[in-house]
C-alpha atoms as a PDB file:
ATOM      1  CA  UNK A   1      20.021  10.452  -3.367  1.00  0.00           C
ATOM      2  CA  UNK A   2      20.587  12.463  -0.064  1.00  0.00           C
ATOM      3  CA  UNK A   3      18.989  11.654   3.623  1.00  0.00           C
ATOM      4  CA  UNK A   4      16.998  14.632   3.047  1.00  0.00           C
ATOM      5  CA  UNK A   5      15.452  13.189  -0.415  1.00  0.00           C
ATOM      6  CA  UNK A   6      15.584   9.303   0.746  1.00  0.00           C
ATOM      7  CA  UNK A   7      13.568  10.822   4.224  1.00  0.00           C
ATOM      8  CA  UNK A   8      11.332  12.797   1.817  1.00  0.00           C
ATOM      9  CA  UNK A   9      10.159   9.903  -0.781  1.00  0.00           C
ATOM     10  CA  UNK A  10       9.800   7.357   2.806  1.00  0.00           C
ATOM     11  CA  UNK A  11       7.229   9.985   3.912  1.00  0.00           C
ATOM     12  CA  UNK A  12       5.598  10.219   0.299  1.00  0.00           C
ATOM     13  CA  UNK A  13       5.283   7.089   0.371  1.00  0.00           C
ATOM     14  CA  UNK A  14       3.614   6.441   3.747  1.00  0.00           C
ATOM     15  CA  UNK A  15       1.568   9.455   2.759  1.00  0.00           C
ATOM     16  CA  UNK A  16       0.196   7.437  -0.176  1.00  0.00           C
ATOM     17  CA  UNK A  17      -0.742   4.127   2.142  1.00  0.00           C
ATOM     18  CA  UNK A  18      -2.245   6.182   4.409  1.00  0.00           C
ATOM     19  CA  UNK A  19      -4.664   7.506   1.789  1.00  0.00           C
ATOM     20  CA  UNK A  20      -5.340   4.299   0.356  1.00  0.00           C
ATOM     21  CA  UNK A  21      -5.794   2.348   3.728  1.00  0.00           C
ATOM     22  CA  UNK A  22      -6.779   4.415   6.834  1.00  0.00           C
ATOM     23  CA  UNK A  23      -7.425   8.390   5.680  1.00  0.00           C
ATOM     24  CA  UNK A  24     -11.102   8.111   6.979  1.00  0.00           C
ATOM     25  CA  UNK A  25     -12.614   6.596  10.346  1.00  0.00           C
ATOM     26  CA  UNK A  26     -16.463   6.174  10.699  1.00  0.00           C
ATOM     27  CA  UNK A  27     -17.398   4.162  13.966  1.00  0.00           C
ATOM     28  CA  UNK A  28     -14.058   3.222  14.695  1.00  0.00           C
ATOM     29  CA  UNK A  29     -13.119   1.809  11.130  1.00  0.00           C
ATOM     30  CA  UNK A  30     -10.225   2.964   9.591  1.00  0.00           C
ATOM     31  CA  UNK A  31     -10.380   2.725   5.690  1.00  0.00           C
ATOM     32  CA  UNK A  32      -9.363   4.828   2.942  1.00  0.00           C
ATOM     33  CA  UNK A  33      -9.788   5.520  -0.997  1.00  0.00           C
ATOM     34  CA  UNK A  34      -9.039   2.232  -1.602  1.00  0.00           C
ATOM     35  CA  UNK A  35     -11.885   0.653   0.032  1.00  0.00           C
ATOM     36  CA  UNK A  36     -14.267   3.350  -1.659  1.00  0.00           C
ATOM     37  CA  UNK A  37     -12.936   2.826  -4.992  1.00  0.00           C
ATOM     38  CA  UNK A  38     -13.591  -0.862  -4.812  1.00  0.00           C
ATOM     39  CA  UNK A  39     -17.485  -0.034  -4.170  1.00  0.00           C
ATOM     40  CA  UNK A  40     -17.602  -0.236  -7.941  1.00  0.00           C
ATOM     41  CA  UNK A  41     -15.990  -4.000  -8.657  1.00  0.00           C
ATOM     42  CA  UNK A  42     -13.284  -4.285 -10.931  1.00  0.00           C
ATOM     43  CA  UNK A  43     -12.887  -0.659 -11.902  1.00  0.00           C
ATOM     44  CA  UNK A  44     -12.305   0.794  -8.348  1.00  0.00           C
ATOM     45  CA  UNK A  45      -9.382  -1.560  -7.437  1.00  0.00           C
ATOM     46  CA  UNK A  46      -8.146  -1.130 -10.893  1.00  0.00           C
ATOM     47  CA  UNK A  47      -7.600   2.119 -10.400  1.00  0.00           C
ATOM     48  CA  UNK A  48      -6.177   1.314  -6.773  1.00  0.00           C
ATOM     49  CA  UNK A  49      -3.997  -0.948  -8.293  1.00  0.00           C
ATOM     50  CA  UNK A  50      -1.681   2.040 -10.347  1.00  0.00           C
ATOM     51  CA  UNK A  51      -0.597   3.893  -6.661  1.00  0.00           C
ATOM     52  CA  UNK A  52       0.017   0.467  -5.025  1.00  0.00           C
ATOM     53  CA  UNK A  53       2.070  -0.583  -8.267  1.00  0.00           C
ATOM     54  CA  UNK A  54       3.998   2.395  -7.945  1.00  0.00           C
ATOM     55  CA  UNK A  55       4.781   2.407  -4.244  1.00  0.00           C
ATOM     56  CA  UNK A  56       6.456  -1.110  -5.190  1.00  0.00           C
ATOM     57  CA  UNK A  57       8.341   0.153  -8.015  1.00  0.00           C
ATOM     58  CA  UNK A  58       9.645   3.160  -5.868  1.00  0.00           C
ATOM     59  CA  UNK A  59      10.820   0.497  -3.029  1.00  0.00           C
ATOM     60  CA  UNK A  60      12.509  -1.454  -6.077  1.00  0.00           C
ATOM     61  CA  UNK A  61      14.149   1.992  -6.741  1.00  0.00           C
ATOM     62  CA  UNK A  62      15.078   2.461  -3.023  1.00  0.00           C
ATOM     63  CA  UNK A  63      17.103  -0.699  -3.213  1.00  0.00           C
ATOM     64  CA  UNK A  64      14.675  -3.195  -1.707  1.00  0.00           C
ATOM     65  CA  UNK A  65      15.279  -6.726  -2.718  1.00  0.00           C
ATOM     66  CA  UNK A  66      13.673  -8.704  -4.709  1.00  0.00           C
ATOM     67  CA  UNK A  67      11.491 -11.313  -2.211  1.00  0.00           C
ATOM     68  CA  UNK A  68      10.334  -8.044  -0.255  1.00  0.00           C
ATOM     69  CA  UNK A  69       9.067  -6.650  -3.073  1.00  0.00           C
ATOM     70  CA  UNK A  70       7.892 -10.410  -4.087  1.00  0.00           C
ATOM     71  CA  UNK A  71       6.123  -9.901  -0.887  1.00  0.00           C
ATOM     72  CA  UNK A  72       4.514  -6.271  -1.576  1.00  0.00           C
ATOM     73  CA  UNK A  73       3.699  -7.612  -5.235  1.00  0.00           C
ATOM     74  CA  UNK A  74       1.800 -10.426  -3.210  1.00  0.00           C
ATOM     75  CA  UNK A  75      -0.298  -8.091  -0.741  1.00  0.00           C
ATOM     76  CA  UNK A  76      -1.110  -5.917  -3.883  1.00  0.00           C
ATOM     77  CA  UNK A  77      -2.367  -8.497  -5.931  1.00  0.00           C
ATOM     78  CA  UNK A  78      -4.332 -10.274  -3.301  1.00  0.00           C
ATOM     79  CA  UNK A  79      -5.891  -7.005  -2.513  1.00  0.00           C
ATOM     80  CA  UNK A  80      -7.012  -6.482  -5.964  1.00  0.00           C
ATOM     81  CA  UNK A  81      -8.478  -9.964  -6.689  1.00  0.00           C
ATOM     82  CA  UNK A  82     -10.064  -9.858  -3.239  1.00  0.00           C
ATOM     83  CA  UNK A  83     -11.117  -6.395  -3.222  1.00  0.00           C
ATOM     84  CA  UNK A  84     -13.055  -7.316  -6.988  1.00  0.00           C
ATOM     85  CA  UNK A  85     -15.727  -9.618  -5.395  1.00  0.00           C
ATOM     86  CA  UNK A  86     -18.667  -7.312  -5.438  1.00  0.00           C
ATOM     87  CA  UNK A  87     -19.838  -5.733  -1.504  1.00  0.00           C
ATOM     88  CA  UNK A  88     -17.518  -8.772   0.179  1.00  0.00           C
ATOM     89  CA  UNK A  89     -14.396  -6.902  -1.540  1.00  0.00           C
ATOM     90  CA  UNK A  90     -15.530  -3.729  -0.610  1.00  0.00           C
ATOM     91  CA  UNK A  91     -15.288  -4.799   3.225  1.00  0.00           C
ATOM     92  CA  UNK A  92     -11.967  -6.779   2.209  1.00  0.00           C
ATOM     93  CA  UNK A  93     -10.476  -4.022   0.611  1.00  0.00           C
ATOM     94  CA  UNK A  94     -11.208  -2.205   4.503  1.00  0.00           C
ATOM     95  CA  UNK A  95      -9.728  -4.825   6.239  1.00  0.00           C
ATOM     96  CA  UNK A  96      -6.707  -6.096   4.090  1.00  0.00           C
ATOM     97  CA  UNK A  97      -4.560  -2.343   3.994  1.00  0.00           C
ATOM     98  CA  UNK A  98      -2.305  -3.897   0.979  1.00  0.00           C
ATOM     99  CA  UNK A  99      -0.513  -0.600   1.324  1.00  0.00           C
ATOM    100  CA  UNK A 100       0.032  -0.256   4.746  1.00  0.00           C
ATOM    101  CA  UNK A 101       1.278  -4.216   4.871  1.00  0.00           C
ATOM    102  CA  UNK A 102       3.576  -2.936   2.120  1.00  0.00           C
ATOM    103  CA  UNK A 103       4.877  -0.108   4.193  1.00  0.00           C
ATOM    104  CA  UNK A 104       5.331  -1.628   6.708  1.00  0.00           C
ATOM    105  CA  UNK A 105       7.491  -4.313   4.855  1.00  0.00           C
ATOM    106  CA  UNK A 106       9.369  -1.217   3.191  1.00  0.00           C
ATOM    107  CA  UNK A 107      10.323  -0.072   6.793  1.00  0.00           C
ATOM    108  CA  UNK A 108      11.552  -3.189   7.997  1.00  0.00           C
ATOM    109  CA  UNK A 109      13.912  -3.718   5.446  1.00  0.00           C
ATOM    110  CA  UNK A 110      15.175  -0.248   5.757  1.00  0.00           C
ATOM    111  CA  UNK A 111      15.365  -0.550   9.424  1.00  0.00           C
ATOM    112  CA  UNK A 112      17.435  -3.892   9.024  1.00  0.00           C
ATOM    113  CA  UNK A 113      19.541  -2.145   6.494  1.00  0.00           C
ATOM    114  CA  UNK A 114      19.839   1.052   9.282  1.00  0.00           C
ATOM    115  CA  UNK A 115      18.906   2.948   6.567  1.00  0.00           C
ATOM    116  CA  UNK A 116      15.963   4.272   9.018  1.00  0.00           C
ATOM    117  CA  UNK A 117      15.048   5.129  12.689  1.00  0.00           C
END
């Protein structure tokens, strides 16, 4: 993979927790499709649960070790069991940011590694 593509799939990536965690603000609340989706319990954070799954499995791809992406598999699947309790999740899903958390775990390793700026 070149800088250009490694740079590219880093920004697709934070693209894709951005959406999921913080692409709307009302009255100073950042939250995303992810805390939409999970206004229908269950079926909303399952669906949630396929883009977080695969931001993992691209930082597995990327090289990151296994106990970050121990970590990112953790934030994921406490978001999805928290996020499933009916109108509580829905305000956990808004607070937790699974995706962001796993972003910003992605760019620490890659920033220990130099692999980033």
């Amino acid at each position: 993979m070149t800088r250009q593509d490694f740079d590219r799939e880093i920004r697709r990536l934070d693209t894709l927790a951005r959406l999921l965690d913080a692409r709307f603000r009302l009255f100073g609340i950042r939250f995303g499709w992810d805390g939409i989706a999970s206004i229908v319990p269950g079926l909303g954070d399952a669906v949630t649960l396929v883009p977080g799954a695969w931001l993992i499995w691209r930082a597995r791809q990327l090289g990151v070790p296994t106990p970050v992406i121990l970590r990112m598999a953790a934030n994921t699947g406490i978001d999805f069991v928290g996020g499933s309790v009916p109108v509580l999740g829905t305000i956990f899903d808004v607070a937790f940011k699974s995706n962001l958390r796993n972003m910003a775990l992605l760019r620490r390793h890659l920033e220990e590694e130099g692999r980033t700026s």
